[in-house]
Protein backbone atom coordinates (compact mmCIF):
# COMPACT_ATOMS: atom_id res chain seq x y z
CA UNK A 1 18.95 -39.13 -22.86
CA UNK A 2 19.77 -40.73 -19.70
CA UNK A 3 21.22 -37.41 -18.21
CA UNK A 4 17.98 -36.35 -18.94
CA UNK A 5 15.62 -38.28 -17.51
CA UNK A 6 17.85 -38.51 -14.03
CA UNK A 7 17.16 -34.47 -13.95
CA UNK A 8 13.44 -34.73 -14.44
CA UNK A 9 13.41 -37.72 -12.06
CA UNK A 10 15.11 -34.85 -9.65
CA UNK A 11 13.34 -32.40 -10.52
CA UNK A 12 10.27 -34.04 -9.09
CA UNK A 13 11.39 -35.40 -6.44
CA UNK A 14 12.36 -31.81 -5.40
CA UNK A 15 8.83 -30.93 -6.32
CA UNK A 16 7.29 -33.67 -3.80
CA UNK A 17 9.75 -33.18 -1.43
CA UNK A 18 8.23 -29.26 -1.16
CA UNK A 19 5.45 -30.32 -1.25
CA UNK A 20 5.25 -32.25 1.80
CA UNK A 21 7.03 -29.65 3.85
CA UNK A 22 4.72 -27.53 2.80
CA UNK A 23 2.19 -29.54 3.83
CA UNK A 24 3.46 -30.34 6.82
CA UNK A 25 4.39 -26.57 8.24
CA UNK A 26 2.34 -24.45 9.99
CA UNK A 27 3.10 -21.04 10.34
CA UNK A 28 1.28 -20.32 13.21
CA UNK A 29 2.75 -22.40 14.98
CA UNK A 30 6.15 -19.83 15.41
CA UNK A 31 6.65 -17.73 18.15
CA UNK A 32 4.89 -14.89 18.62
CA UNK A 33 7.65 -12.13 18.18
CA UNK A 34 9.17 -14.30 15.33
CA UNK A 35 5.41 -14.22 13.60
CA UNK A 36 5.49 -10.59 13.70
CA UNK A 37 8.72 -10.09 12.41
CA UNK A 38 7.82 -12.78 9.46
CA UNK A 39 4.52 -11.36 8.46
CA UNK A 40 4.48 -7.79 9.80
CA UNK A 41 0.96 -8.99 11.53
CA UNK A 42 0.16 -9.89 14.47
CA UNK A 43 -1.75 -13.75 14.85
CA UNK A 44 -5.26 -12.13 15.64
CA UNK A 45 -5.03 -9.89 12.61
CA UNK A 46 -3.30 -12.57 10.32
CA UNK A 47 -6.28 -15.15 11.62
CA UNK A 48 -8.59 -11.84 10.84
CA UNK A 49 -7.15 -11.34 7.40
CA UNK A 50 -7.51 -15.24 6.77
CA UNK A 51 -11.40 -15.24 7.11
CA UNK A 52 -11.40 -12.84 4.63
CA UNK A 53 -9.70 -15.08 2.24
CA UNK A 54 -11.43 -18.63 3.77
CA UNK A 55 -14.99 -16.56 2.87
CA UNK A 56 -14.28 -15.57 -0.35
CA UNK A 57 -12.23 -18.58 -1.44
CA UNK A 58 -14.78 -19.13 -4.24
CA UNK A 59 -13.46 -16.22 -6.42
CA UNK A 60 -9.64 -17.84 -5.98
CA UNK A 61 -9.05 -20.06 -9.34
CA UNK A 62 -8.51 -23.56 -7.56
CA UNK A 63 -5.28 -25.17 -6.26
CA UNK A 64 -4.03 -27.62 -3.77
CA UNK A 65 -2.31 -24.58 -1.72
CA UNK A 66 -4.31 -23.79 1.42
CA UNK A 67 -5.82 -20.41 2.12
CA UNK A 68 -3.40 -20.34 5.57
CA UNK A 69 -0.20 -21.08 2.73
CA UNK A 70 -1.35 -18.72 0.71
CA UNK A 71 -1.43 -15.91 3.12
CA UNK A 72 1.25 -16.32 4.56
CA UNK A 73 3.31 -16.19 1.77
CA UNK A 74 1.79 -13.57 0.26
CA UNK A 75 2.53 -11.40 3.64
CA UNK A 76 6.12 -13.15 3.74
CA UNK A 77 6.79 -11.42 0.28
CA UNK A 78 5.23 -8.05 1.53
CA UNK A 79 7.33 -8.43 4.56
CA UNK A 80 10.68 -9.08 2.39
CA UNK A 81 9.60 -6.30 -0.41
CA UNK A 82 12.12 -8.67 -2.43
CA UNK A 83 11.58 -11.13 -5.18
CA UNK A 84 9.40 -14.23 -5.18
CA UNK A 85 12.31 -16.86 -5.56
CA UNK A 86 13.03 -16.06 -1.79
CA UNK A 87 10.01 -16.86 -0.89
CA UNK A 88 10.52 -19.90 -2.31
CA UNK A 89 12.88 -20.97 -0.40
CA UNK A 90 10.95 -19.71 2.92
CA UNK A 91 11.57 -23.15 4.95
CA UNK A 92 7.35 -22.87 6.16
CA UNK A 93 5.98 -21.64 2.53
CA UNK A 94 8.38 -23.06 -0.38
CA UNK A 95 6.50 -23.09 -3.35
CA UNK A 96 7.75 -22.53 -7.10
CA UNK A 97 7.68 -19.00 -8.62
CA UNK A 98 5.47 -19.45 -11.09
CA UNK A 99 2.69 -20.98 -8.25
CA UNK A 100 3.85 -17.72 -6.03
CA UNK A 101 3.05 -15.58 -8.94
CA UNK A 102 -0.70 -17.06 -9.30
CA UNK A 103 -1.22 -17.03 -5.74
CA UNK A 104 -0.04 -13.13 -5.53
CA UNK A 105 -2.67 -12.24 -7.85
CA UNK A 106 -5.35 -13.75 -6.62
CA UNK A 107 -4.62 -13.30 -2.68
CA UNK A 108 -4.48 -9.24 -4.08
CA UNK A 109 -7.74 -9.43 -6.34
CA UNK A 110 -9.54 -10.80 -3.12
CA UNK A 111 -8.24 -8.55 -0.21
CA UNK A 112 -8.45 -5.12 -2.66
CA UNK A 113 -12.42 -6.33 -3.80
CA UNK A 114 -13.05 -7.39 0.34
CA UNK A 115 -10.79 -5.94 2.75
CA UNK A 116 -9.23 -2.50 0.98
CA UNK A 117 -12.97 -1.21 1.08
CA UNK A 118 -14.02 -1.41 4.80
CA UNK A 119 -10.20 -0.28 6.02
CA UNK A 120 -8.49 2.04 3.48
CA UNK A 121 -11.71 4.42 2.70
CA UNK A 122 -11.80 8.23 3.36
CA UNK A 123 -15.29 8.71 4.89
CA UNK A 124 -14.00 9.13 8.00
CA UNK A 125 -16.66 9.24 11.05
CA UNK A 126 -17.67 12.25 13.12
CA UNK A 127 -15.91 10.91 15.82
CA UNK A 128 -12.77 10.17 13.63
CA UNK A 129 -13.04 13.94 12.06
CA UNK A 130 -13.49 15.00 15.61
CA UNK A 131 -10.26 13.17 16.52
CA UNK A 132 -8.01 14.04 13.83
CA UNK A 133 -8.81 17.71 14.03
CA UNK A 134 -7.87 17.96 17.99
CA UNK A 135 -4.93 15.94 17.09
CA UNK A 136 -3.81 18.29 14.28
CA UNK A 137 -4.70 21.61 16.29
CA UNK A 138 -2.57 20.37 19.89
CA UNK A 139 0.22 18.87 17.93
CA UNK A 140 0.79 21.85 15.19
CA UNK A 141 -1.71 24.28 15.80
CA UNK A 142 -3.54 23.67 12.66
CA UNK A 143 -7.15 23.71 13.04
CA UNK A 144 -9.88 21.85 10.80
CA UNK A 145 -7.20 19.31 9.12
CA UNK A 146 -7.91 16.03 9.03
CA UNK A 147 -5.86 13.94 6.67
CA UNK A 148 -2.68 14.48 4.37
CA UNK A 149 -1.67 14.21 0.77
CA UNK A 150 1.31 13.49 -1.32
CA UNK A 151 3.03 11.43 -3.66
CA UNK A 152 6.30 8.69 -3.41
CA UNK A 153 7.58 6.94 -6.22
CA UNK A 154 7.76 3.55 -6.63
CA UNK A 155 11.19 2.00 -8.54
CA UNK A 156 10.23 -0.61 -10.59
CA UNK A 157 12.28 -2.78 -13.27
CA UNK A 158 12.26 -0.61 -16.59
CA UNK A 159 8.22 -2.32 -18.30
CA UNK A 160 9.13 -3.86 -21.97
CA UNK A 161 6.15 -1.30 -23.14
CA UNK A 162 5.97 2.41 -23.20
CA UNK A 163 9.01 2.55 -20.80
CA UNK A 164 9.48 6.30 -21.71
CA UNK A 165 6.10 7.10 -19.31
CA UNK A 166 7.96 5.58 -16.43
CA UNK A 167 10.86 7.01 -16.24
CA UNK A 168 10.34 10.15 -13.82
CA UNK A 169 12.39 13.25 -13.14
CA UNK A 170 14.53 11.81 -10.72
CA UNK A 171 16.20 9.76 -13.35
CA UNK A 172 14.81 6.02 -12.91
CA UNK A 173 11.63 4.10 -13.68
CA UNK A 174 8.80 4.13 -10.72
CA UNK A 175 4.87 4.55 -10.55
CA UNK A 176 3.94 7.91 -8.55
CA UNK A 177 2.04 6.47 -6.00
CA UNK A 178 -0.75 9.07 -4.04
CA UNK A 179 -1.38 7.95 -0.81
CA UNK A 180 -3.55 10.22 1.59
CA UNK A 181 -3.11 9.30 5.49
CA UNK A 182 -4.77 10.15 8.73
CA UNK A 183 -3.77 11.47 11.81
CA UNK A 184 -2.56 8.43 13.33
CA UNK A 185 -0.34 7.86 10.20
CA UNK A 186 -3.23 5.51 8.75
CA UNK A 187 -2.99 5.03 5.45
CA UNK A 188 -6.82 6.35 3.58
CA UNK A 189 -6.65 5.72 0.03
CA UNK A 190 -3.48 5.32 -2.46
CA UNK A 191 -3.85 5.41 -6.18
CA UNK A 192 -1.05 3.83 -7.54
CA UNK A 193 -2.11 3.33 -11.25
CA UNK A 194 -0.18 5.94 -13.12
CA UNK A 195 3.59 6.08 -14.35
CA UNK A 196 6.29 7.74 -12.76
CA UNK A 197 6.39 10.88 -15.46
CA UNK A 198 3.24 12.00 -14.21
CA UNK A 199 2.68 14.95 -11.75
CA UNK A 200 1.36 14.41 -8.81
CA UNK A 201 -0.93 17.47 -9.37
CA UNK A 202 -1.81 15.54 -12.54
CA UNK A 203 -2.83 12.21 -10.27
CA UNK A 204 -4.27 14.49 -7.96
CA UNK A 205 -7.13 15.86 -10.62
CA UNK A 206 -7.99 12.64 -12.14
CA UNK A 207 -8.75 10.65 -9.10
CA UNK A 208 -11.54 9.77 -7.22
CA UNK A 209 -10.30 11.19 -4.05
CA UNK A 210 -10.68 14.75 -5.34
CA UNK A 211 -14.02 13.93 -6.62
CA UNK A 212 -14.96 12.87 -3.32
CA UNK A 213 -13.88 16.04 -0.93
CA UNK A 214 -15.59 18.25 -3.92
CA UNK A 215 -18.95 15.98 -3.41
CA UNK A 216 -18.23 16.58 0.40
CA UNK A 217 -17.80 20.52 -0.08
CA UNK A 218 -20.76 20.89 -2.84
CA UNK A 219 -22.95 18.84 -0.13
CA UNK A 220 -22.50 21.72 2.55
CA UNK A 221 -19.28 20.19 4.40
CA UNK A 222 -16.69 23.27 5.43
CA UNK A 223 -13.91 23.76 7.62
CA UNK A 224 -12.91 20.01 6.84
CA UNK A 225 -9.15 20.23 5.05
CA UNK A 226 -6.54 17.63 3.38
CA UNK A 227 -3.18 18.94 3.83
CA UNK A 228 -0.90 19.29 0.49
CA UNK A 229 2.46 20.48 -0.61
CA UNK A 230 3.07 22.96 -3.19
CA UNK A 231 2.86 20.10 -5.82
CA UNK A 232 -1.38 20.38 -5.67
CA UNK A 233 -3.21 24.10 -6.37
CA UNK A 234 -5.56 25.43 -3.38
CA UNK A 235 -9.15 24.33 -3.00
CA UNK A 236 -11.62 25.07 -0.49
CA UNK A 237 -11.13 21.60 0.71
CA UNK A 238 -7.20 21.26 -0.21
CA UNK A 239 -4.71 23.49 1.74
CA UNK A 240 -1.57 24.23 0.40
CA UNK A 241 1.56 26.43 1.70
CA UNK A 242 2.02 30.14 0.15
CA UNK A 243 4.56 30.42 -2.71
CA UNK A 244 7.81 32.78 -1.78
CA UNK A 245 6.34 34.41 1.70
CA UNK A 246 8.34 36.99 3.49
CA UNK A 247 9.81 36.04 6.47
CA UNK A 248 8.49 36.86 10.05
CA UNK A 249 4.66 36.82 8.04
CA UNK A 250 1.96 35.80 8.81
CA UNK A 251 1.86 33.62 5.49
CA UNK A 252 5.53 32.41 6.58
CA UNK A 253 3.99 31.45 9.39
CA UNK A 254 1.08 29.62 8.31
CA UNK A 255 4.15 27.87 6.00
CA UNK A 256 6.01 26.64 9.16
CA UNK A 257 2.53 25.39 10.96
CA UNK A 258 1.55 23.31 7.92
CA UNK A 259 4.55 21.93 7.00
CA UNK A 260 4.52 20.49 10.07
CA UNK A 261 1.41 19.57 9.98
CA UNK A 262 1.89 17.70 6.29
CA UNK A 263 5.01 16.08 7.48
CA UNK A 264 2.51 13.75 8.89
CA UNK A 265 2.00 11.99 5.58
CA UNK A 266 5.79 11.79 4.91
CA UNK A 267 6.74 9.97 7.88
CA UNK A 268 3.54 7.35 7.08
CA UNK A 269 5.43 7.05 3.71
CA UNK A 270 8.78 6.64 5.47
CA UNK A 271 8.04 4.48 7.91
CA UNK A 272 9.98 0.74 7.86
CA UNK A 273 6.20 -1.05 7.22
CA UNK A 274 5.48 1.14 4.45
CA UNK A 275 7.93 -1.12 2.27
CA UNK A 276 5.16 -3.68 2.59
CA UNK A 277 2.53 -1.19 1.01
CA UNK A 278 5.49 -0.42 -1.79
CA UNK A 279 5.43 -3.98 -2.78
CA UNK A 280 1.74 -4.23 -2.73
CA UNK A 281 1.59 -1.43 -5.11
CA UNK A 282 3.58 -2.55 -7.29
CA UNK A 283 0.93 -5.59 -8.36
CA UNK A 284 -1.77 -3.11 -7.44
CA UNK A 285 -1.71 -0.82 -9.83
CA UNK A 286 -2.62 -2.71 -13.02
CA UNK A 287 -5.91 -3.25 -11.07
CA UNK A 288 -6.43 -0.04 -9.46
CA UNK A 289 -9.54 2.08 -10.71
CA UNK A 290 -8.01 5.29 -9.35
């Protein structure tokens, strides 16, 4: 008995003693270049992404954790696309897992319902259309493209329910992600609600994405195209490469210019920072509406 109350006499001490560093830390207050390398933001759009969460702190269930705490180690997580425990033992954020694990969900429910909207949308402007089809043409001679599609699966650890749906054709569990980019390697939309067994054909069909460049062709829009791989079937608004084409074509041709032209949305998935949108996913997708 007295072994046991010394370790919960420990125990929250430890908890205090967190708690006041904590407290008492400031992330801003690192170095600039350090900040960046933390949190993958810069401090304007970390302070940007903070009024977000300071104006809509209402719909966050209450807690002694500030909105600045909460951010950051939300993005610290992101940055680390590793497990909560070592953000836990972050020296400016240390907070138990099970606090982490509220604050996760609630820092996602409020930046997917008040930030996703206005910055990962596909209704491009004229001016952006304009933009991404000049960049598309002089870089790979493809005219009239203006964004690209495809698919990257997600590993996750094996779910306790209908595993079997997760487990995908390249042998391990994931969640086939969609994720349609711009020509600056922007990323437009990502749909990251369905297992890893599905094809991304399959996502493709059933999300609002396709519903939205059909509204945009049925409404008199033309010469407007999202780039896809031979995963997707053609549609007057989807491009995809010929099947088997004989070489020195023109539809062997056309293969080459698009592929490099698609490529586009590969390298966005490839890219070092895209780990951060992997981990987001993964607590995304229960929420996602596709």
């Amino acid at each position: 008995m007295l072994v046991d109350a010394e370790g919960e006499r420990s125990r929250a001490n430890m908890k205090i003693q967190r708690k006041i560093l904590r407290d008492a830390s400031n992330p801003l207050d690192v170095e600039d270049t350090m900040f960046t390398k933390n949190y993958r933001l810069n401090k304007t759009a970390f302070l940007y992404v903070l009024s977000v969460l300071d104006g809509n702190a209402r719909s966050m269930r209450s807690c002694s954790i500030s909105s600045l705490q909460r951010l950051s180690s939300v993005l610290r997580f992101f940055a680390e696309g590793g497990y909560q425990h070592g953000v836990g033992k972050d020296f400016d954020i240390p907070m138990a897992q099970s606090t982490f694990c509220g604050v996760l969900k609630d820092v996602l429910h409020t930046l997917q319902c008040h930030l996703c909207p206005q910055w990962v949308n596909l209704d491009l402007s004229n001016e952006e259309k304009r933009q991404a089809k000049m960049d598309f043409y002089q870089k790979y001679g493809f005219p009239g493209a203006i964004l690209c599609v495809d698919g990257t699966h997600i590993k996750i650890v094996a779910p306790a329910k209908d595993k079997f749906l997760y487990f995908n054709r390249k042998g391990y569990y994931s969640i086939n992600a969609m994720i349609i980019c711009d020509n600056k390697m922007r990323i437009r939309y990502v749909n990251a609600q369905y297992p890893g067994s599905n094809h991304d054909a399959h996502i493709w069909n059933v999300s609002s994405a396709r519903n939205f460049f059909e509204n945009k062709y049925l409404n008199g829009e033309r010469n407007t195209w999202l780039l896809g791989d031979a995963g997707y079937a053609l549609e007057p608004w989807l491009m995809t490469p010929f099947r088997s084409p004989t070489t020195g074509s023109a539809e062997g041709n056309y293969n080459k210019i698009h592929a490099k032209a698609r490529n586009t949305v590969e390298r966005t998935i490839g890219l070092p920072n895209s780990e951060r949108c992997r981990s987001i996913a993964q607590y995304l997708y229960p929420l996602s509406r596709g």
